[in-house]
PDB file of N, CA and C in Angstrom:
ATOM      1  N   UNK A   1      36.052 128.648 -66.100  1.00  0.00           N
ATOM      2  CA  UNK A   1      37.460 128.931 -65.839  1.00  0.00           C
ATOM      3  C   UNK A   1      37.671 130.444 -65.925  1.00  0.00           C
ATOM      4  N   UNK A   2      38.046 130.872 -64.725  1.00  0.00           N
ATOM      5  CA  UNK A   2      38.727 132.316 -65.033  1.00  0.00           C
ATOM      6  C   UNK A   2      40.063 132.841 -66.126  1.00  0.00           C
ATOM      7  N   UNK A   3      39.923 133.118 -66.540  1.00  0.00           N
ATOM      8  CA  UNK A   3      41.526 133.192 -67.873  1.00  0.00           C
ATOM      9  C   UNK A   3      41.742 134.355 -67.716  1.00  0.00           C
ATOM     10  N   UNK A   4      43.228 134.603 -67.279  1.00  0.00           N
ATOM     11  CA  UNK A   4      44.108 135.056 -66.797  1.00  0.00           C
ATOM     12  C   UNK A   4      44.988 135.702 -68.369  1.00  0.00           C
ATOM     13  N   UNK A   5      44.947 137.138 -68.644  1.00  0.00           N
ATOM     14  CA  UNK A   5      45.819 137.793 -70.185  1.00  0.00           C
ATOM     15  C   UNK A   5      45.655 137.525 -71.304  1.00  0.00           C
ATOM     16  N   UNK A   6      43.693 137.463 -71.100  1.00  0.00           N
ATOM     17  CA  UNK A   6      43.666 137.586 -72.591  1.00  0.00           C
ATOM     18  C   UNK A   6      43.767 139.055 -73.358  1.00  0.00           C
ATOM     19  N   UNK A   7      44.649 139.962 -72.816  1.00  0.00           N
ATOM     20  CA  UNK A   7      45.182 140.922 -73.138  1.00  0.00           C
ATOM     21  C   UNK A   7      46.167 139.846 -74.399  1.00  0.00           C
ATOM     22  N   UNK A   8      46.717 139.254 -74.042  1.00  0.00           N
ATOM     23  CA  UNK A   8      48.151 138.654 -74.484  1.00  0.00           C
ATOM     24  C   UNK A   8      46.914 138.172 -76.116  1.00  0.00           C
ATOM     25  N   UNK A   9      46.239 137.087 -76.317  1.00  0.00           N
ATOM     26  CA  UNK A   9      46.023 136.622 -76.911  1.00  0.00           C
ATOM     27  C   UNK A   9      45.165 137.847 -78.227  1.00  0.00           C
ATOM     28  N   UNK A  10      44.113 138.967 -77.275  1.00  0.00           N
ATOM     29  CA  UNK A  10      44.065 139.916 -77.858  1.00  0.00           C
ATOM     30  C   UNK A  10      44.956 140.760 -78.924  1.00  0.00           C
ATOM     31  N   UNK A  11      46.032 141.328 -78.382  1.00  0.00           N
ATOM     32  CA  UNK A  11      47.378 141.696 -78.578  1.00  0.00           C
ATOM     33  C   UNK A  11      47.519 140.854 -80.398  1.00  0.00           C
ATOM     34  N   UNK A  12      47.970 139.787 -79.941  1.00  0.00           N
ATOM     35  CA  UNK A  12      48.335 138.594 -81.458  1.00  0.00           C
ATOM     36  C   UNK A  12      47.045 138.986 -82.218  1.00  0.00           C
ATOM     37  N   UNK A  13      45.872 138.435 -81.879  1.00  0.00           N
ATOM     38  CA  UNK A  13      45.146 138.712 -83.542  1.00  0.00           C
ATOM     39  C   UNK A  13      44.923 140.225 -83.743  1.00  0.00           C
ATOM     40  N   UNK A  14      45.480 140.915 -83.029  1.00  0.00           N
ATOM     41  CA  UNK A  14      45.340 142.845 -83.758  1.00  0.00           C
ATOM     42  C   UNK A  14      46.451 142.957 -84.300  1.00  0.00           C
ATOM     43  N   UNK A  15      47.654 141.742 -84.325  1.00  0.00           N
ATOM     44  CA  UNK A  15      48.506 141.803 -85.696  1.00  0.00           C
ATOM     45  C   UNK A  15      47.898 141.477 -86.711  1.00  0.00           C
ATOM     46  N   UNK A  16      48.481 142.669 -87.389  1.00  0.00           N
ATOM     47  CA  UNK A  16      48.035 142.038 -89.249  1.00  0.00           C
ATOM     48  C   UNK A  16      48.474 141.137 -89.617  1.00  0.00           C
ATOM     49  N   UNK A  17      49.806 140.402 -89.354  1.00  0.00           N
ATOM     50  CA  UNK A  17      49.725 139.264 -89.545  1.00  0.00           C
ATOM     51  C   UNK A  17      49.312 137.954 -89.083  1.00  0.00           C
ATOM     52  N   UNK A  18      48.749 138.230 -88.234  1.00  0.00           N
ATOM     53  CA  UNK A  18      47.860 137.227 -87.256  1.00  0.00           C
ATOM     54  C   UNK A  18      46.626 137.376 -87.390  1.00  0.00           C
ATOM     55  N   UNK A  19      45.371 138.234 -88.019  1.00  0.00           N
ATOM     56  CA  UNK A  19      44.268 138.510 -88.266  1.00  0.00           C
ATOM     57  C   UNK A  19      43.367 137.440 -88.437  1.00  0.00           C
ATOM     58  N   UNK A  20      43.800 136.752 -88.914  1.00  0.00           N
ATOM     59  CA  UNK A  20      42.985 135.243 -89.240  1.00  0.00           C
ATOM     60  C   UNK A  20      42.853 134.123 -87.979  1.00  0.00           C
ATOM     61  N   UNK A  21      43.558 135.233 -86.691  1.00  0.00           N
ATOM     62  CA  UNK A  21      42.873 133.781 -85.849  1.00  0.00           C
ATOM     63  C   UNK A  21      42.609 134.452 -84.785  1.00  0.00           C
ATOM     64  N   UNK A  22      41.642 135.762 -85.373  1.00  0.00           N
ATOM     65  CA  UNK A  22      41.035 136.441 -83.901  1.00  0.00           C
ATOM     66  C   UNK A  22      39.538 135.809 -83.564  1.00  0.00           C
ATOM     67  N   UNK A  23      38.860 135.175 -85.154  1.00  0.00           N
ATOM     68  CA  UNK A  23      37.510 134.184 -84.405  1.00  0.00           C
ATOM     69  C   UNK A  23      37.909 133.130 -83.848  1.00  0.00           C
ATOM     70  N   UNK A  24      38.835 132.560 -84.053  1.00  0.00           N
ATOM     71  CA  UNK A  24      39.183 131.285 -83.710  1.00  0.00           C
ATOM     72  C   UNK A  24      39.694 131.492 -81.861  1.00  0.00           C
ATOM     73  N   UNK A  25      40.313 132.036 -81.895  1.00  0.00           N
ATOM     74  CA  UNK A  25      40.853 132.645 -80.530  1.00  0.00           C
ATOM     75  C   UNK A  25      39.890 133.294 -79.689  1.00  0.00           C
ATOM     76  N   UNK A  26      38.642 133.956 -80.186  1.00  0.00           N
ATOM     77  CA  UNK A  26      37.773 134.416 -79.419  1.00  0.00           C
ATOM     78  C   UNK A  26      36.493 133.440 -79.236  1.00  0.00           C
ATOM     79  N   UNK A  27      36.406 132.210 -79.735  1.00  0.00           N
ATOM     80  CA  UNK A  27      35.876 131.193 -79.929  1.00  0.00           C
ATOM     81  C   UNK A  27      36.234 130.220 -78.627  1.00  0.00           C
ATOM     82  N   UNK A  28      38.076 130.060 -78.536  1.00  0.00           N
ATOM     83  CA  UNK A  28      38.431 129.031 -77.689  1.00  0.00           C
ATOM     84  C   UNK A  28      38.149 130.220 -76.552  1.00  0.00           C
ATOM     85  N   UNK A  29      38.162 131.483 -76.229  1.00  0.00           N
ATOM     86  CA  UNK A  29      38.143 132.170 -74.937  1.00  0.00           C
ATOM     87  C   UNK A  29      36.655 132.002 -74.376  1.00  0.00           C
ATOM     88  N   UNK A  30      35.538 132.101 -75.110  1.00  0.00           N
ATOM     89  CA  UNK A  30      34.339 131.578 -74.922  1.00  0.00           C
ATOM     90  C   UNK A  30      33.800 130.139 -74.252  1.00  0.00           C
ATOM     91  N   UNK A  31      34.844 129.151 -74.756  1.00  0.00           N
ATOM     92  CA  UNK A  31      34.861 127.928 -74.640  1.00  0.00           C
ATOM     93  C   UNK A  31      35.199 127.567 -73.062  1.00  0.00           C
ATOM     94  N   UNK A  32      36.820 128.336 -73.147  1.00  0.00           N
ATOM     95  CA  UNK A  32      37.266 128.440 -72.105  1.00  0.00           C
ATOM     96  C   UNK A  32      36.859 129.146 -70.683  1.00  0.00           C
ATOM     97  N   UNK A  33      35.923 129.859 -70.700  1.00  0.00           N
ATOM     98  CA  UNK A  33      35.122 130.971 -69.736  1.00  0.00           C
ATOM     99  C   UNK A  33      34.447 130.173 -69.288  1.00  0.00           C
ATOM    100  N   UNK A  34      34.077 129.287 -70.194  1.00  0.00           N
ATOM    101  CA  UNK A  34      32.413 128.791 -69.273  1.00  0.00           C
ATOM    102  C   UNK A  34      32.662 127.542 -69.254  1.00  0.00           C
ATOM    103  N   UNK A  35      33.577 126.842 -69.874  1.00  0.00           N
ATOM    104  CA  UNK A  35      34.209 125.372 -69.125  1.00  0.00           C
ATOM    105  C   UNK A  35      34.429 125.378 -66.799  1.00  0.00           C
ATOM    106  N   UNK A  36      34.159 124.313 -67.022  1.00  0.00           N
ATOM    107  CA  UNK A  36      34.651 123.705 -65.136  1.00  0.00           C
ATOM    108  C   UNK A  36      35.643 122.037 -66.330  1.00  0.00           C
ATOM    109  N   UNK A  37      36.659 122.761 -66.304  1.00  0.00           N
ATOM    110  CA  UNK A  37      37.781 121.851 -66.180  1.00  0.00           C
ATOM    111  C   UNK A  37      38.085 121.551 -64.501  1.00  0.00           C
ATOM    112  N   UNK A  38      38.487 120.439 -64.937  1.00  0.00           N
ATOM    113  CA  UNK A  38      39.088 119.802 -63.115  1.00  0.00           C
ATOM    114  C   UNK A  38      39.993 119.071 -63.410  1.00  0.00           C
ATOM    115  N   UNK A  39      40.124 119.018 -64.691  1.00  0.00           N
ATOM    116  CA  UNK A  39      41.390 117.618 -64.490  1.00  0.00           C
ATOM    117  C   UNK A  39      41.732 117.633 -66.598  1.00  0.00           C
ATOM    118  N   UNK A  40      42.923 117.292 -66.691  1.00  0.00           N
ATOM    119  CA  UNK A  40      43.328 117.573 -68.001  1.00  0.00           C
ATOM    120  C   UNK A  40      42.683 117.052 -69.123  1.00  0.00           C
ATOM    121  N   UNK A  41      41.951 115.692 -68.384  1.00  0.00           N
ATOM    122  CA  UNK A  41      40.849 114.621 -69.260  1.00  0.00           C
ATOM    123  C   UNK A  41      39.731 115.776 -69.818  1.00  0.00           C
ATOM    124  N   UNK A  42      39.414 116.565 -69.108  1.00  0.00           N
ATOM    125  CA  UNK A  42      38.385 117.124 -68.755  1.00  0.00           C
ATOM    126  C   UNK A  42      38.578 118.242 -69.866  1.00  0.00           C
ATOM    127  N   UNK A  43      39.576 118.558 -70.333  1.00  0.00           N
ATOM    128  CA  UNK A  43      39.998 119.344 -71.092  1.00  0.00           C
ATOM    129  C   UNK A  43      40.085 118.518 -72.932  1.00  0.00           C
ATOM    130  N   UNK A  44      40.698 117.481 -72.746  1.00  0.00           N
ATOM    131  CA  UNK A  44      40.788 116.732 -73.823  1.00  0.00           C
ATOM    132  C   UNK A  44      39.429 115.990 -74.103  1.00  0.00           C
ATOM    133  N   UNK A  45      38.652 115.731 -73.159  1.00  0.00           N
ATOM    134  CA  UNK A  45      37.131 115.745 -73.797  1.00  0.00           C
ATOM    135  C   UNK A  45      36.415 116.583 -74.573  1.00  0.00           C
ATOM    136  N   UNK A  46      37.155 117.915 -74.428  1.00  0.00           N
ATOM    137  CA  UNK A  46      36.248 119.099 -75.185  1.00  0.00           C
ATOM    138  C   UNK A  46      36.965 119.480 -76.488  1.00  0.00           C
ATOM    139  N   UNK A  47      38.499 119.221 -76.590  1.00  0.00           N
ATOM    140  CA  UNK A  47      39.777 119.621 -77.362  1.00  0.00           C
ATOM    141  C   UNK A  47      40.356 118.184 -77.451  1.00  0.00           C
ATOM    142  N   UNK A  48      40.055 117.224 -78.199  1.00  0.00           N
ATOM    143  CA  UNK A  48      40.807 116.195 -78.329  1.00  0.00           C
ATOM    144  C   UNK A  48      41.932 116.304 -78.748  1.00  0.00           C
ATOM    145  N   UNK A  49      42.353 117.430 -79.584  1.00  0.00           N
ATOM    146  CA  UNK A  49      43.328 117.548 -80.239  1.00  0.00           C
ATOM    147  C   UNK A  49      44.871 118.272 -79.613  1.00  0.00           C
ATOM    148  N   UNK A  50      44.061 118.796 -78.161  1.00  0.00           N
ATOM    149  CA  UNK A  50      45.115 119.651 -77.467  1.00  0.00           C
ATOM    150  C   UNK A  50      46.007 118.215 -76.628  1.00  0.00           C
ATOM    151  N   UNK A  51      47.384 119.247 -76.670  1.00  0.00           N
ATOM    152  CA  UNK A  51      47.741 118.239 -76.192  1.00  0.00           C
ATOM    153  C   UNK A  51      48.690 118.834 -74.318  1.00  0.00           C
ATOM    154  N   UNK A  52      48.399 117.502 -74.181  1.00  0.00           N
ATOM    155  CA  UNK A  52      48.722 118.182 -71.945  1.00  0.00           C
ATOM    156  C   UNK A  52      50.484 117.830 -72.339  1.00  0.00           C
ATOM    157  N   UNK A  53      50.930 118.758 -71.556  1.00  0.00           N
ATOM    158  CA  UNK A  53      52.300 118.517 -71.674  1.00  0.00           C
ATOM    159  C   UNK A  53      52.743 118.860 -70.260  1.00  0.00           C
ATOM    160  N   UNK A  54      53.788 118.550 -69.982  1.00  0.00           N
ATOM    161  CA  UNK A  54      54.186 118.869 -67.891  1.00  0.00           C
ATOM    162  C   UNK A  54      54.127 120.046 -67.745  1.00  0.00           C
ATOM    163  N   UNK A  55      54.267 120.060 -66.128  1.00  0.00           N
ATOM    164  CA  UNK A  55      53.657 121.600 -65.295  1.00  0.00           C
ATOM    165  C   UNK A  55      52.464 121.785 -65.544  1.00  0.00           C
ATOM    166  N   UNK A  56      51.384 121.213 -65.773  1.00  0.00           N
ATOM    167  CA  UNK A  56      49.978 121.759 -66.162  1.00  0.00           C
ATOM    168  C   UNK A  56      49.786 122.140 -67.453  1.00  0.00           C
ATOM    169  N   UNK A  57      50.407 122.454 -68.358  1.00  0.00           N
ATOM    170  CA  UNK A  57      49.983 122.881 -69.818  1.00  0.00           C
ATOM    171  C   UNK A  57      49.682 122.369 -70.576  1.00  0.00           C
ATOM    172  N   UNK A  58      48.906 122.704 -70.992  1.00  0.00           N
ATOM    173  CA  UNK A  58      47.855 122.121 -72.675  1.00  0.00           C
ATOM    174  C   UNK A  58      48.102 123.225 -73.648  1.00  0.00           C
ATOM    175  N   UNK A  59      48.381 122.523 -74.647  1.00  0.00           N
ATOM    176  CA  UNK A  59      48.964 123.371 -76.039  1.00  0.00           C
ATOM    177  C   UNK A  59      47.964 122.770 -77.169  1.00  0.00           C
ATOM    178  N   UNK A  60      46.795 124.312 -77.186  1.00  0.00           N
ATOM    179  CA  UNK A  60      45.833 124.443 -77.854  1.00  0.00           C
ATOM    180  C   UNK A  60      46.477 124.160 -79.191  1.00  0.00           C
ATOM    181  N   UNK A  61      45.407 123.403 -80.624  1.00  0.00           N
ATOM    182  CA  UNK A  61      45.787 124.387 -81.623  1.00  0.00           C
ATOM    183  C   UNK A  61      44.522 125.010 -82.571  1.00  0.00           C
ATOM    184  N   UNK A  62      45.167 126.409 -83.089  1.00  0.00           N
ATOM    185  CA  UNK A  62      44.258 127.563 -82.859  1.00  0.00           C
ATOM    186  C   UNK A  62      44.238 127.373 -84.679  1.00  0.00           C
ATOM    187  N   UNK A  63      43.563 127.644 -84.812  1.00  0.00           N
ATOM    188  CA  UNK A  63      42.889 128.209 -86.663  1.00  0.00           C
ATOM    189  C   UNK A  63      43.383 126.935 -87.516  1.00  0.00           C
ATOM    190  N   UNK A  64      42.909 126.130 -86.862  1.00  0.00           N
ATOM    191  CA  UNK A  64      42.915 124.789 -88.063  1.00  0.00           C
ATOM    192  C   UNK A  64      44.707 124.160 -87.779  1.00  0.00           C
ATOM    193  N   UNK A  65      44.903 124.346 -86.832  1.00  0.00           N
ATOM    194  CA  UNK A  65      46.734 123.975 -86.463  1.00  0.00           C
ATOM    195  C   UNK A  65      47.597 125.423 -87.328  1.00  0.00           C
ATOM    196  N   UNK A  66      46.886 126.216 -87.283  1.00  0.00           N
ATOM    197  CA  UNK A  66      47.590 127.015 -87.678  1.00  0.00           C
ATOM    198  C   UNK A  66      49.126 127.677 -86.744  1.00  0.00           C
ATOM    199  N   UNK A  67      48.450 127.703 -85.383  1.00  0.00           N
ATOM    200  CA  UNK A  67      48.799 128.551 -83.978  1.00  0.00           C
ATOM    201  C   UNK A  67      48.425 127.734 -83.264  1.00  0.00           C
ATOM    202  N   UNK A  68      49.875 127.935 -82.082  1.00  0.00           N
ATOM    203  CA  UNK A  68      49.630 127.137 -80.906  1.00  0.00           C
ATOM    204  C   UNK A  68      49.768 128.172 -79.753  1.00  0.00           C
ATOM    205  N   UNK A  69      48.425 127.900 -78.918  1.00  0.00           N
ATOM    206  CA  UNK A  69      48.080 128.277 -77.447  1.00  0.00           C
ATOM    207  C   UNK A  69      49.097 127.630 -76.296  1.00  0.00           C
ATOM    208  N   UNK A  70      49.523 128.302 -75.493  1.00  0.00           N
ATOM    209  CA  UNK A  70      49.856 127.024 -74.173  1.00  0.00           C
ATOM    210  C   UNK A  70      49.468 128.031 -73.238  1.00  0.00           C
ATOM    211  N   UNK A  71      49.036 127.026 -72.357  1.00  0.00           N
ATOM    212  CA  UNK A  71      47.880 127.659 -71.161  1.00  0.00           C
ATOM    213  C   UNK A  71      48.712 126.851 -70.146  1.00  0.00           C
ATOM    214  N   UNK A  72      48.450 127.697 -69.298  1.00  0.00           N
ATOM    215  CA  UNK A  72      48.919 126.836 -67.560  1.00  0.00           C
ATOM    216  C   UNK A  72      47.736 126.698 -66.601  1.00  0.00           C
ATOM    217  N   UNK A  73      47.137 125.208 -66.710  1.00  0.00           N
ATOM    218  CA  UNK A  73      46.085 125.536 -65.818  1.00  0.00           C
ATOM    219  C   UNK A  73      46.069 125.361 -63.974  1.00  0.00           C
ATOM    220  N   UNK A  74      45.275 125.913 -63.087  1.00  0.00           N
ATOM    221  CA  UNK A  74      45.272 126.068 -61.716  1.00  0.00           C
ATOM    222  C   UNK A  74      44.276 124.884 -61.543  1.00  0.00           C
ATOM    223  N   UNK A  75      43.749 123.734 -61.826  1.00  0.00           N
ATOM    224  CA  UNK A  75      42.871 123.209 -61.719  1.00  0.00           C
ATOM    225  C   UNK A  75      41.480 123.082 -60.460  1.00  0.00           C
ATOM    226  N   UNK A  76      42.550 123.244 -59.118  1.00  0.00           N
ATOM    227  CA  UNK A  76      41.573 123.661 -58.059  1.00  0.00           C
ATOM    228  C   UNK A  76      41.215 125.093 -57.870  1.00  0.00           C
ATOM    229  N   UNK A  77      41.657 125.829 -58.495  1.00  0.00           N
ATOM    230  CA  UNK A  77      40.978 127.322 -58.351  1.00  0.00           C
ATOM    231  C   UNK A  77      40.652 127.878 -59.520  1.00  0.00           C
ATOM    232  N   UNK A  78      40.383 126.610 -61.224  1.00  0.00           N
ATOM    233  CA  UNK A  78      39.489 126.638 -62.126  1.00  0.00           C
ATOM    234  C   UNK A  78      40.398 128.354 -62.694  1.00  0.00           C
ATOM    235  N   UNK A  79      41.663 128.058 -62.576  1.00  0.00           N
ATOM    236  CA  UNK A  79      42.385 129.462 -63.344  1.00  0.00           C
ATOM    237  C   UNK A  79      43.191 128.678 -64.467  1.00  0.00           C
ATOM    238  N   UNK A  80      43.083 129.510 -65.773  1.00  0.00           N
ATOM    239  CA  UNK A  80      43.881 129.069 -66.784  1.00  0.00           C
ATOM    240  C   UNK A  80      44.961 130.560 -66.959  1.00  0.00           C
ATOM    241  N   UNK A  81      46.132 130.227 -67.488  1.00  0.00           N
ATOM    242  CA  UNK A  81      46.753 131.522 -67.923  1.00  0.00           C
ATOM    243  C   UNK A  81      47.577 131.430 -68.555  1.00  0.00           C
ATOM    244  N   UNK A  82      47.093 132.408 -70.082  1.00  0.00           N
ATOM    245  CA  UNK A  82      47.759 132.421 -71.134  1.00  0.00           C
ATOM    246  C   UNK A  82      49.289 132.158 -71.064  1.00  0.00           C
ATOM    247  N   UNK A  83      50.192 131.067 -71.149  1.00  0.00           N
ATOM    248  CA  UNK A  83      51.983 131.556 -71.683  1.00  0.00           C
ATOM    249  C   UNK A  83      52.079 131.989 -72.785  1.00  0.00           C
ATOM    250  N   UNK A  84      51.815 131.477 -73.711  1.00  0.00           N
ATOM    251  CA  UNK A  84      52.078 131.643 -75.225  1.00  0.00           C
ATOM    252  C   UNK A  84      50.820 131.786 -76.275  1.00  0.00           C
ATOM    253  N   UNK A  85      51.245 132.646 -77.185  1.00  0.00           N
ATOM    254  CA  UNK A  85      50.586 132.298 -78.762  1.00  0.00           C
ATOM    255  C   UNK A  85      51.640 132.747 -79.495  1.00  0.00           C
ATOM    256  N   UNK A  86      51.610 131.353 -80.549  1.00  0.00           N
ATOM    257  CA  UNK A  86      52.468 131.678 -81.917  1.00  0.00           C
ATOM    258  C   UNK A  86      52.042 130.578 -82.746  1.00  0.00           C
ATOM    259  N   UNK A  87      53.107 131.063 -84.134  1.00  0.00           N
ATOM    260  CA  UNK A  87      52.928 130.021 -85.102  1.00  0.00           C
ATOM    261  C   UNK A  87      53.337 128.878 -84.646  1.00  0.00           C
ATOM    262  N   UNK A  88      53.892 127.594 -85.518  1.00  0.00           N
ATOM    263  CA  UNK A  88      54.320 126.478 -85.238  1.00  0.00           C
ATOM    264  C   UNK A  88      56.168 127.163 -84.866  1.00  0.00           C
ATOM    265  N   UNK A  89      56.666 127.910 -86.298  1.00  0.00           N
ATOM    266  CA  UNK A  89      57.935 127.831 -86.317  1.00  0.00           C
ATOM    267  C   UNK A  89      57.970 128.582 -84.493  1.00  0.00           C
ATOM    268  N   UNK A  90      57.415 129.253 -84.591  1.00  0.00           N
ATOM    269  CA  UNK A  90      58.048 130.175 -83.026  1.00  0.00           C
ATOM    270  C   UNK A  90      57.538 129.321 -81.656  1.00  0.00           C
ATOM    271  N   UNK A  91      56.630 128.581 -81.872  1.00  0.00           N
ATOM    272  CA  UNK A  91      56.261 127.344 -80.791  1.00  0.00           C
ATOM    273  C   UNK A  91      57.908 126.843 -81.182  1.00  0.00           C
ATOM    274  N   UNK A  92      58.430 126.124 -82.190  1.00  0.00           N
ATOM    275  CA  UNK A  92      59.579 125.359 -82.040  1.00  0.00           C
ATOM    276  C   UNK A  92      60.488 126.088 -81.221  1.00  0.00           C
ATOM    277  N   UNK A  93      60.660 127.302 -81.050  1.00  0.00           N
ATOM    278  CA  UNK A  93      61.582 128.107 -80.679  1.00  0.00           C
ATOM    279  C   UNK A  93      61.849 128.179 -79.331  1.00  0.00           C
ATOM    280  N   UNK A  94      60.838 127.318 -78.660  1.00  0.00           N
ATOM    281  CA  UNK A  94      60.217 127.414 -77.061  1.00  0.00           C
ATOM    282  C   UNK A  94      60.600 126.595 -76.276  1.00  0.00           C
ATOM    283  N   UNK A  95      60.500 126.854 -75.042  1.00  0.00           N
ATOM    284  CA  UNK A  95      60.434 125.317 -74.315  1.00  0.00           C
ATOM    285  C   UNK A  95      59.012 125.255 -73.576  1.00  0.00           C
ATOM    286  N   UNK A  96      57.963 124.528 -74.318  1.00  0.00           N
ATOM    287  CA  UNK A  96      56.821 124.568 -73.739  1.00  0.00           C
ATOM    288  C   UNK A  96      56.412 124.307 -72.492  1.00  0.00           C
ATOM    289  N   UNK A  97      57.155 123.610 -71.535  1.00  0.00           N
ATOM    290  CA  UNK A  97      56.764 123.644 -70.351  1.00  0.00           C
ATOM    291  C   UNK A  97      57.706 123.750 -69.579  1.00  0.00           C
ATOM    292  N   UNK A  98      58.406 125.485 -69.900  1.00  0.00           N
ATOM    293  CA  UNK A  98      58.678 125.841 -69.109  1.00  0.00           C
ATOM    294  C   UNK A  98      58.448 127.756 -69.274  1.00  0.00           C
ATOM    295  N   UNK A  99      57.670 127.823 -70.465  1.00  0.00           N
ATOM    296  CA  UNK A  99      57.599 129.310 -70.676  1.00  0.00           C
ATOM    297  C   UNK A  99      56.300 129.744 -69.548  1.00  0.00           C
TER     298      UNK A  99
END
């Protein structure tokens, strides 16, 4: 999968208060690089725990459920791209499938 701003996800763990989920985050970008997702199954085979929500997004969670990812994936042109990283409270703050 090509991934699309991991500037963005970069960015979050070079907060000091976010420091604790730059392996974890550079772990799922690894994961994510060299995955061939095609289909959301395909995604939840590797991340059981993520969950697909409408418009294409799967809402990772990052450092033990610490942080939640939401990704928008392109499935036929194998593009994912970052919307979000935050805690839980600022995920609540969202509308996940539509950020």
């Amino acid at each position: 999968m090509r991934i699309i701003a991991r500037r963005t996800i970069k960015e979050f763990w070079e907060d000091p208060a976010y420091a604790d989920s730059e392996q974890a985050l550079k772990s799922w970008f690894a994961i994510a690089k060299s995955a061939k997702w095609a289909t959301p199954q395909d995604i939840k085979n590797q991340f059981a725990n993520a969950s697909i929500i409408g418009d294409k997004r799967v809402v990772f969670n990052i450092s033990g459920n610490k942080y939640r990812l939401i990704v928008k994936f392109n499935y036929p042109y194998r593009i994912g791209y970052i919307r979000f990283i935050g805690t839980h409270r600022q995920y609540d703050l969202i509308d996940a499938e539509s950020i």
